[in-house]
Protein backbone atom coordinates (compact mmCIF):
# COMPACT_ATOMS: atom_id res chain seq x y z
CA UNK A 1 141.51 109.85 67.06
CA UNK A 2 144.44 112.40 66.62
CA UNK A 3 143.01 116.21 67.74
CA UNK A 4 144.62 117.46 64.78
CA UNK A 5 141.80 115.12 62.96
CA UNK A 6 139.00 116.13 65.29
CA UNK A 7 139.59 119.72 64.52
CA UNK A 8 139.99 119.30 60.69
CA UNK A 9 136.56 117.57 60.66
CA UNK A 10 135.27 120.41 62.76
CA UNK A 11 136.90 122.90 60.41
CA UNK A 12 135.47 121.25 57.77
CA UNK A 13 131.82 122.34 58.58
CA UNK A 14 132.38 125.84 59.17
CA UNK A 15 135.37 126.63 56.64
CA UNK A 16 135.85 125.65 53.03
CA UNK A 17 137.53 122.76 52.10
CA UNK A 18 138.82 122.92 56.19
CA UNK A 19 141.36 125.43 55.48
CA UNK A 20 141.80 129.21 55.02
CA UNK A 21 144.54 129.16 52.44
CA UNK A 22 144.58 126.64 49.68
CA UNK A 23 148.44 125.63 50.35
CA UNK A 24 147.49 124.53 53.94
CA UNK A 25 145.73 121.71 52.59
CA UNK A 26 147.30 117.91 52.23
CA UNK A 27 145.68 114.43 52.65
CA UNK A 28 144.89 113.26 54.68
CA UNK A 29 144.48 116.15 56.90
CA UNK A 30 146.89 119.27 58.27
CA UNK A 31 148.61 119.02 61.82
CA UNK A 32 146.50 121.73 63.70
CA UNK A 33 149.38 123.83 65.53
CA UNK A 34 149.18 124.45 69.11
CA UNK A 35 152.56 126.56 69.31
CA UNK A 36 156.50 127.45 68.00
CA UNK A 37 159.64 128.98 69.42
CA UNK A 38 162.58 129.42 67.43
CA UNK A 39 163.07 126.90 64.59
CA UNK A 40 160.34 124.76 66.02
CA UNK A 41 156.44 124.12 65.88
CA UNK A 42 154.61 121.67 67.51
CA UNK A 43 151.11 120.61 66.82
CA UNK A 44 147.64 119.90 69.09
CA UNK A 45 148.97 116.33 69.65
CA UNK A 46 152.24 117.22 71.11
CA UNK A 47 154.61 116.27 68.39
CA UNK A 48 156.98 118.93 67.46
CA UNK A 49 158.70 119.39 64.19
CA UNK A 50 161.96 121.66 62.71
CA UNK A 51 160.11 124.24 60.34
CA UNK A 52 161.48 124.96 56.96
CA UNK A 53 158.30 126.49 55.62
CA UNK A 54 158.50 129.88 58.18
CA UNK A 55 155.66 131.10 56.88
CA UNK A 56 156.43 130.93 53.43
CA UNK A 57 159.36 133.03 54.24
CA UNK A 58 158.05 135.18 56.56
CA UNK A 59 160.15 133.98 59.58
CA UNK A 60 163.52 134.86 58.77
CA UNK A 61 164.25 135.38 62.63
CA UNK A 62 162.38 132.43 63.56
CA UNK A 63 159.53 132.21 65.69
CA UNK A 64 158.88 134.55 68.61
CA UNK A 65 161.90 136.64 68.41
CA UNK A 66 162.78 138.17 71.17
CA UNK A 67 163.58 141.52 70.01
CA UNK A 68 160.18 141.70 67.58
CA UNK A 69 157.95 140.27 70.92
CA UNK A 70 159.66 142.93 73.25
CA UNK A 71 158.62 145.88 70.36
CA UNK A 72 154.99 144.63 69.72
CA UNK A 73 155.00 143.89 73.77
CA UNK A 74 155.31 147.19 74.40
CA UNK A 75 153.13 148.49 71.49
CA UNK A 76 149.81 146.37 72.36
CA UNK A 77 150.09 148.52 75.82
CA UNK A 78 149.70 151.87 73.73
CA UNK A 79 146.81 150.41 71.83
CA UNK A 80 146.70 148.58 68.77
CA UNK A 81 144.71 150.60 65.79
CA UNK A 82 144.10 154.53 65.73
CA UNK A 83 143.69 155.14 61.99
CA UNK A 84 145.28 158.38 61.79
CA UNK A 85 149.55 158.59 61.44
CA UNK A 86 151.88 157.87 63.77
CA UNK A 87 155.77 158.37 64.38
CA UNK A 88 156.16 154.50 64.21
CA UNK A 89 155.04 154.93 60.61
CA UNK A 90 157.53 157.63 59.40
CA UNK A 91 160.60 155.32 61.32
CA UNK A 92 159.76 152.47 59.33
CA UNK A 93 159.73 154.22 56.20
CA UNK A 94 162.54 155.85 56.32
CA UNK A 95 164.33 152.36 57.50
CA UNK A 96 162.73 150.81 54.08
CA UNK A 97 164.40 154.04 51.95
CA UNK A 98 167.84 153.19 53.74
CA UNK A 99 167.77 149.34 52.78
CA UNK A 100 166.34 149.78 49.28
CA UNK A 101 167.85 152.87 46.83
CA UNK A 102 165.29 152.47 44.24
CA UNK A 103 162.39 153.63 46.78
CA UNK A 104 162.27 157.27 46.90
CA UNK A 105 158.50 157.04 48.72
CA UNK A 106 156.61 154.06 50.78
CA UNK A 107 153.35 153.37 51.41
CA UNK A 108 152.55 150.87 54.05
CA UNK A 109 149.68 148.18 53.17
CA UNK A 110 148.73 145.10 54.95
CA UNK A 111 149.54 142.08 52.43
CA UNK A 112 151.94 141.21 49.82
CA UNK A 113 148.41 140.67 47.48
CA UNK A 114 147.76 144.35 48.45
CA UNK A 115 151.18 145.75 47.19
CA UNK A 116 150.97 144.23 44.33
CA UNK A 117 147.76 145.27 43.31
CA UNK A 118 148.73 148.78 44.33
CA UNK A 119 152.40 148.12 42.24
CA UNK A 120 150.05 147.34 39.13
CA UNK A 121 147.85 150.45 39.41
CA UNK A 122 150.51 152.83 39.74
CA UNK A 123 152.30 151.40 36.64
CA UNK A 124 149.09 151.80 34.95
CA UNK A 125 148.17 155.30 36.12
CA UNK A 126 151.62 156.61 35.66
CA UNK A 127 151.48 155.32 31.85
CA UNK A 128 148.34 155.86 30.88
CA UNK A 129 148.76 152.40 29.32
CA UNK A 130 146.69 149.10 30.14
CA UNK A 131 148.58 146.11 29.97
CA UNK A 132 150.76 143.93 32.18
CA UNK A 133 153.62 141.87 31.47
CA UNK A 134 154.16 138.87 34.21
CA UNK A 135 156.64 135.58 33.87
CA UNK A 136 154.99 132.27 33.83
CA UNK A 137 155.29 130.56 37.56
CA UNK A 138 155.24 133.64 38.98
CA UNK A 139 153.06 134.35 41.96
CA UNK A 140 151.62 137.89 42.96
CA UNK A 141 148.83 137.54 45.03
CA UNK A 142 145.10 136.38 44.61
CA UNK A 143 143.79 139.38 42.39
CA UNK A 144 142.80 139.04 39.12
CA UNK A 145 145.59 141.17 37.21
CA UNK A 146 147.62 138.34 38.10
CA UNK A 147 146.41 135.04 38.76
CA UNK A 148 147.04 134.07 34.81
CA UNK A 149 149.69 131.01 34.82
CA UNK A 150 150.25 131.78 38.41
CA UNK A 151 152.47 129.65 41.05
CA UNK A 152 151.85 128.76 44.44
CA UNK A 153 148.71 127.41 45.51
CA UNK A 154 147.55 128.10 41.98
CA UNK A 155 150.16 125.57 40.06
CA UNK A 156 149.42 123.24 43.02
CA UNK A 157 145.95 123.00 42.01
CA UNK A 158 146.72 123.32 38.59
CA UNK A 159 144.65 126.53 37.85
CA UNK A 160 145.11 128.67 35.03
CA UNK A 161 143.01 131.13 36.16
CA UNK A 162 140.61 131.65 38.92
CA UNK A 163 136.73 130.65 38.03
CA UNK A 164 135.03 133.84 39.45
CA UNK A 165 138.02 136.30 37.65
CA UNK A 166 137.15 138.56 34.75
CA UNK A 167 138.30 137.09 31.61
CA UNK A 168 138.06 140.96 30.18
CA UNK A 169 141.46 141.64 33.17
CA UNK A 170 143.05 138.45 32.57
CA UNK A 171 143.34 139.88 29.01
CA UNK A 172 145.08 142.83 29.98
CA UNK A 173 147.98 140.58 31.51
CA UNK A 174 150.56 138.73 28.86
CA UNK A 175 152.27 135.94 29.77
CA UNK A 176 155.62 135.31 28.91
CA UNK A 177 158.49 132.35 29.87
CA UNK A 178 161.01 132.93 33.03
CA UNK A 179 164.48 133.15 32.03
CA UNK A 180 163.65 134.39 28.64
CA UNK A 181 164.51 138.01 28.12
CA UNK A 182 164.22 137.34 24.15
CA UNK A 183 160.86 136.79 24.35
CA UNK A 184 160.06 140.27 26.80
CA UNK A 185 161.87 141.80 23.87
CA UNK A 186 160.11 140.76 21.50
CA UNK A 187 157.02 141.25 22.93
CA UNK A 188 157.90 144.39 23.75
CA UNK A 189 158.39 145.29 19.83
CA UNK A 190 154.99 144.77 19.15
CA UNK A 191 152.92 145.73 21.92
CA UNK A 192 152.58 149.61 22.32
CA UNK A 193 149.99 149.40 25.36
CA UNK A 194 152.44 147.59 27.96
CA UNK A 195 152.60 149.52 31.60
CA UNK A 196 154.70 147.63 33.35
CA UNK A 197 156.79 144.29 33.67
CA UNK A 198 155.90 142.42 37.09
CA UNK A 199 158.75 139.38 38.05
CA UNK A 200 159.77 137.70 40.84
CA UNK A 201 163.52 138.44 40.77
CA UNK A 202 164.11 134.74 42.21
CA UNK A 203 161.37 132.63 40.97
CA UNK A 204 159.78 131.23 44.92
CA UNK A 205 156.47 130.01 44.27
CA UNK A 206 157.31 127.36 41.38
CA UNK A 207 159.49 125.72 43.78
CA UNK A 208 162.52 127.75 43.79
CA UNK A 209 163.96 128.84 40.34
CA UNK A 210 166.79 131.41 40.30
CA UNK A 211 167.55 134.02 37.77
CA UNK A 212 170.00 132.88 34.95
CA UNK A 213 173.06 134.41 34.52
CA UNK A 214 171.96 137.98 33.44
CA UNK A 215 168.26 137.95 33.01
CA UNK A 216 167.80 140.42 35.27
CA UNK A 217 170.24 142.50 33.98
CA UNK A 218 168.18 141.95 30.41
CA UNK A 219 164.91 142.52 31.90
CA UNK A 220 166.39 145.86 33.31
CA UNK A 221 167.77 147.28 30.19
CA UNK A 222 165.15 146.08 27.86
CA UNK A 223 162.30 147.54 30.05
CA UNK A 224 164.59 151.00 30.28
CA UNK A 225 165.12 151.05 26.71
CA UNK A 226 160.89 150.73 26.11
CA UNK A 227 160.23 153.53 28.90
CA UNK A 228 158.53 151.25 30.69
CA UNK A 229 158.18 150.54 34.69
CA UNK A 230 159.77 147.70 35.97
CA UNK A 231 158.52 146.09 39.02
CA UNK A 232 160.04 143.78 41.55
CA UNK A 233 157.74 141.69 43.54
CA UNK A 234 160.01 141.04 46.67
CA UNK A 235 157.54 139.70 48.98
CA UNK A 236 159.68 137.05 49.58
CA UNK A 237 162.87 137.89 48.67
CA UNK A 238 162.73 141.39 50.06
CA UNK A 239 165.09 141.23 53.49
CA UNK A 240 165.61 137.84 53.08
CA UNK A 241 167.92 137.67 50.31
CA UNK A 242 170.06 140.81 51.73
CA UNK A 243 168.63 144.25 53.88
CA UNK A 244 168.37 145.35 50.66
CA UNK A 245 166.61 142.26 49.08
CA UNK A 246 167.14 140.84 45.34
CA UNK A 247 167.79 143.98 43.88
CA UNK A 248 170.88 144.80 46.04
CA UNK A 249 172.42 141.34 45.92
CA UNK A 250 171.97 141.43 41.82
CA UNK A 251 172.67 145.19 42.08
CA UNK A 252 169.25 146.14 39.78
CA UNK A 253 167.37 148.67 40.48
CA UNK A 254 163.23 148.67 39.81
CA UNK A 255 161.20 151.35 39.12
CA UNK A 256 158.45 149.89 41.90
CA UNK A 257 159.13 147.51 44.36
CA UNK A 258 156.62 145.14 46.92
CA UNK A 259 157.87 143.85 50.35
CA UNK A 260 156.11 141.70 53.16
CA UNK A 261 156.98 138.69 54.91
CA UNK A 262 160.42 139.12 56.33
CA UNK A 263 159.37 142.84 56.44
CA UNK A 264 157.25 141.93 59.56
CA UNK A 265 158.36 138.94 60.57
CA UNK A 266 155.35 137.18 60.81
CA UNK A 267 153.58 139.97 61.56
CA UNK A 268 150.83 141.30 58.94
CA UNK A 269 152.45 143.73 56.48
CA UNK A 270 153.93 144.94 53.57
CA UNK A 271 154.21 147.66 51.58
CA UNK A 272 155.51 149.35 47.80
CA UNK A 273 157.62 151.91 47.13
CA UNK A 274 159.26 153.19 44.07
CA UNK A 275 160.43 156.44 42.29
CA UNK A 276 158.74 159.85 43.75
CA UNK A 277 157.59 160.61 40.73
CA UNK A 278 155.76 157.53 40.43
CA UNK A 279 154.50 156.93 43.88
CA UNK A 280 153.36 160.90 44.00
CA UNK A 281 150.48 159.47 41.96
CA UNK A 282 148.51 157.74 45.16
CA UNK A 283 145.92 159.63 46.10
CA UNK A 284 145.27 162.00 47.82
CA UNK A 285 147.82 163.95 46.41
CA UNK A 286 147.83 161.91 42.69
CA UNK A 287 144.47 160.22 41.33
CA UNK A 288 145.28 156.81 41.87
CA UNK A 289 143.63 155.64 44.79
CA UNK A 290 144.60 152.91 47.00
CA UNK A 291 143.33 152.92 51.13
CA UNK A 292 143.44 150.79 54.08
CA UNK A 293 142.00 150.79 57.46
CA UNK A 294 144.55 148.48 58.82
CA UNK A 295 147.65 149.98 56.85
CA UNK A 296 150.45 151.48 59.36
CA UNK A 297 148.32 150.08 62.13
CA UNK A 298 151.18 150.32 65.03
CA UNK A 299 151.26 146.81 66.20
CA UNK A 300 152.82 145.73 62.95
CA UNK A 301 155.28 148.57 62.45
CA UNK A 302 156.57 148.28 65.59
CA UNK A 303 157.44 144.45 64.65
CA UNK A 304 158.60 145.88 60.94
CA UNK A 305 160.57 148.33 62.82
CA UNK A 306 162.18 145.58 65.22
CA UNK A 307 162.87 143.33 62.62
CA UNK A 308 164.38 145.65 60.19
CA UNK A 309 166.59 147.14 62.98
CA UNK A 310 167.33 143.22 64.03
CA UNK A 311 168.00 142.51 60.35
CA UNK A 312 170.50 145.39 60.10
CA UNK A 313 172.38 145.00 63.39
CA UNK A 314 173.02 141.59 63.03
CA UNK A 315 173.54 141.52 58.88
CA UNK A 316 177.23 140.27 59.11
CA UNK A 317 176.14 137.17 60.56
CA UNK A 318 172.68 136.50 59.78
CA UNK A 319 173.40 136.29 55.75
CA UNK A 320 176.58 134.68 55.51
CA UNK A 321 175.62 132.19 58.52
CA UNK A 322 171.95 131.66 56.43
CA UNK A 323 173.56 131.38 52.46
CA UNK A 324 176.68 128.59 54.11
CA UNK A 325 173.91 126.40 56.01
CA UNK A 326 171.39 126.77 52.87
CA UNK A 327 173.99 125.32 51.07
CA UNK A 328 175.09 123.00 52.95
CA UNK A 329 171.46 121.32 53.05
CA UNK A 330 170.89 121.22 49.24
CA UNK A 331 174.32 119.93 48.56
CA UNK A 332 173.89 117.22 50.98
CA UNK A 333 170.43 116.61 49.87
CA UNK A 334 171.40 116.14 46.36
CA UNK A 335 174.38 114.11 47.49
CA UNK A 336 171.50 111.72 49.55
CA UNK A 337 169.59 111.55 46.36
CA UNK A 338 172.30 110.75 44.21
CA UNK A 339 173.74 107.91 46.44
CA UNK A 340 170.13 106.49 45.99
CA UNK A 341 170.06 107.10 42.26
CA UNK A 342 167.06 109.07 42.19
CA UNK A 343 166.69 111.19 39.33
CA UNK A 344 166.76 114.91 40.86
CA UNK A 345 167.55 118.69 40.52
CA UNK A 346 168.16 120.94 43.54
CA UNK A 347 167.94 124.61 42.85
CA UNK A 348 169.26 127.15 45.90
CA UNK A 349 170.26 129.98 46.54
CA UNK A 350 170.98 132.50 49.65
CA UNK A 351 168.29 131.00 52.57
CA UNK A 352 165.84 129.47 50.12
CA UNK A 353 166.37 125.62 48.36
CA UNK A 354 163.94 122.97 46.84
CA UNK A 355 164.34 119.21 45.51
CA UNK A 356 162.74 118.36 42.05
CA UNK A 357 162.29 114.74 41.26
CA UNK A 358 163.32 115.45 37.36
CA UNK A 359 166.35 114.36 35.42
CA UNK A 360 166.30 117.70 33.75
CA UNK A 361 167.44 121.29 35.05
CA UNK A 362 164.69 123.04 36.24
CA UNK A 363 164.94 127.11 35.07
CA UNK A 364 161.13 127.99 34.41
CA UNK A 365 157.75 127.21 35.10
CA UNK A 366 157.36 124.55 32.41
CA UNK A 367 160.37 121.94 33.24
CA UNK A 368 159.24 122.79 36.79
CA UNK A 369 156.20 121.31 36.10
CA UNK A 370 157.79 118.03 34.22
CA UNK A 371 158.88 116.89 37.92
CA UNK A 372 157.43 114.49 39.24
CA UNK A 373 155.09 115.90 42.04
CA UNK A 374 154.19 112.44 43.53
CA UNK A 375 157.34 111.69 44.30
CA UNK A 376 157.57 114.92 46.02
CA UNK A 377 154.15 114.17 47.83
CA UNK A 378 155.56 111.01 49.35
CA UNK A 379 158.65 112.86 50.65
CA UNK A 380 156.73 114.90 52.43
CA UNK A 381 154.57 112.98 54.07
CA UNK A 382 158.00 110.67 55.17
CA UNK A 383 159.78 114.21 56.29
CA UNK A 384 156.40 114.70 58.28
CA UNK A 385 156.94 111.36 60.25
CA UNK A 386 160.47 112.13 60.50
CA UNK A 387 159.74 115.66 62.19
CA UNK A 388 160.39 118.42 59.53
CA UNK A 389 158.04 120.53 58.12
CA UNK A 390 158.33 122.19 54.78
CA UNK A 391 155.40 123.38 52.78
CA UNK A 392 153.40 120.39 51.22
CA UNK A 393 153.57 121.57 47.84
CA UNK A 394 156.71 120.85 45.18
CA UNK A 395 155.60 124.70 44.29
CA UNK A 396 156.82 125.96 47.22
CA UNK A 397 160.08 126.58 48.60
CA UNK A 398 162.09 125.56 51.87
CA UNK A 399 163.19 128.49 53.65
CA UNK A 400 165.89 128.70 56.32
CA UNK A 401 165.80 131.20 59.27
CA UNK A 402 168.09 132.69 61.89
CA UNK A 403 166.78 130.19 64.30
CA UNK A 404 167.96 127.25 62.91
CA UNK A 405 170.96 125.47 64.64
CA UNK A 406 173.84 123.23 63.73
CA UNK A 407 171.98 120.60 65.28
CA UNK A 408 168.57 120.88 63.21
CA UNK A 409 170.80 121.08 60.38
CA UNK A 410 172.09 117.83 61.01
CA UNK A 411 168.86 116.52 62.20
CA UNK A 412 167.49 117.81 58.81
CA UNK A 413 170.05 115.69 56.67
CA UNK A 414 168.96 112.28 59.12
CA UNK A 415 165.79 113.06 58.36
CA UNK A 416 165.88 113.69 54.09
CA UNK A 417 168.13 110.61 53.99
CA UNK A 418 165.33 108.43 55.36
CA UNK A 419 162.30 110.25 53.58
CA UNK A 420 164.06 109.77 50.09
CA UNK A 421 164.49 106.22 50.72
CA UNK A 422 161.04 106.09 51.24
CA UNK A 423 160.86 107.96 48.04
CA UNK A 424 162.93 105.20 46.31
CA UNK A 425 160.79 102.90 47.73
């Protein structure tokens, strides 16, 4: 019996459903990893796969890069929580105000669920106003302010909202269609109690889904025009996209603005920022409160720090190298897919890409959900045998990172060519 199978049935009798994060889960069971360096993982039965999930875009570097190591090396001989400020913490802010215009003030949190929440009730305490506007597809974390019409994990299981959540905050939270600035408009017209507008700038948890030619521009004036706070969730596109994230590669500016992932490098954490004004209103100085023991804890600045400087240094390479090979892959892909007449869409842009098995474009959650997901299942499970790894779900997105060589690249294209003849069967 494979170990990775021993240890899922172990895992099964201590940890729901085997797992500890719903999107980790596939049949028949998860490879159990043992290790990764650079572009590469390998798993408790030795066999060793190219990974294009990277944490769900948290590895932009790649695994175990040197630079981020060396920094948290050093760190974990200092000690690794003190709960009271350090230096490290006023560095990394001020390297987050450099990268990102919009954010006057940062506070460091530990999760991208975390900033988000925090993002929410600053909008809310700064208006005096109650409800949210998100974008179908859209995925902000696990609290209840958002998971209405979520993506991710939640569109993989195909929940509208969490059983356990408060019907009386889903409420509070409208819903409205990606790519549809009409609609925020109009919405917008009627509804006086609205404190802020939440969006993913590039749609990365419904599959990928970029902005339409200028949506984001729309969202920005329309929400300026209604005095009210616009917030960019750039968990994922934050550093990834450009040092300065989605909102300095479509030149927009948000009121509020999350980060993680890339922030740390796969490290744990994140933070928001935004306009003084707005982000005076955290407590203790304003009256909305928000606390953490583990926020600013030194072990992840120091690998915040180390990436951001890494990220920065290295920018002239890193982001062209990362948007040519990105492309490369979903051209070829499509190319693959179209030799086999297999009815498909591939959406990409800068390091992120994703196949949809649909003959029609894919621009929002709803023809993102017309694709056909088994078809997406079975290439997996074929790009599995054939050594890549991306994340199991067709709501997810493939993510390039610094590691990756010419080499994987081609080994990549080898190995989609063979899955999606699989998937023609």
């Amino acid at each position: 019996m494979p170990s990775s199978k021993k240890l899922f049935l172990r895992a099964k009798k201590v940890i729901p459903s085997g797992i500890n994060s719903p999107v980790r889960r596939y049949d028949p069971y998860p490879f159990f990893v043992k290790n990764a360096q650079g572009s590469a993982i390998w798993d408790v039965d030795g066999k060793k796969y190219l990974d294009f999930c990277n944490g769900y875009g948290a590895l932009l570097l790649g695994h175990q890069r040197k630079e981020v190591i060396s920094s948290v090396s050093s760190q974990l001989k200092k000690g690794t929580l003190y709960c009271a400020p350090t230096e490290l913490e006023v560095e990394l802010a001020e390297l987050i105000n450099k990268n990102y215009q919009s954010m006057d003030k940062v506070r460091l949190v530990n999760t991208g669920s975390e900033a988000t929440m925090t993002a929410i009730r600053l909008a809310r305490g700064f208006t005096k106003k109650k409800k949210i506007i998100k974008f179908e597809g859209c995925y902000h974390g696990a609290h209840d302010s958002v998971l209405v019409k979520a993506g991710s994990g939640a569109a993989h299981q195909g929940i509208a909202f969490s059983e356990g959540g408060l019907d009386e905050i889903a409420k509070q939270t409208l819903v409205i269609q990606y790519n549809n600035s009409q609609e925020l408009d109009h919405i917008l017209q009627k509804q006086k109690d609205i404190a802020g507008v939440i969006i993913e700038p590039v749609l990365a948890n419904m599959g990928l889904i970029p902005p339409q030619k200028k949506f984001l521009y729309d969202i920005r004036k329309i929400t300026r025009d209604h005095d009210i706070p616009l917030i960019f969730d750039e968990v994922i596109t934050g550093y990834r996209m450009s040092p300065g994230g989605a909102q300095q590669y479509f030149s927009i500016k948000p009121d509020i603005t999350t980060l993680g992932k890339a922030l740390g490098n796969g490290f744990v954490i994140a933070a928001v920022g935004g306009k003084a004004e707005i982000m005076d209103m955290l407590s203790p100085q304003g009256k909305v409160y928000q606390a953490s023991t583990y926020a600013g804890n030194p072990v992840s600045v120091a690998a915040a720090i180390s990436s951001v400087k890494t990220l920065n240094r290295h920018k002239n390479r890193i982001y062209p190298k990362l948007e040519v090979c990105c492309a490369i892959l979903a051209r070829t892909i499509g190319d693959l897919a179209k030799d086999l007449k297999i009815p498909h869409q591939i959406n990409f842009i800068s390091s992120m890409f994703q196949i949809f098995f649909t003959e029609k474009p894919v621009t929002d959650y709803r023809t993102a959900k017309r694709a056909d997901a088994k078809k997406f299942k079975k290439l997996f499970k074929a790009l599995l045998k054939n050594g890549i790894f991306i994340a199991p779900s067709q709501f997810e997105t493939v993510f390039l990172s610094d590691a990756h060589t010419i080499p994987d690249l081609q080994k990549t294209i080898d190995a989609y060519h063979k899955s999606l003849k699989v998937v023609k069967g």
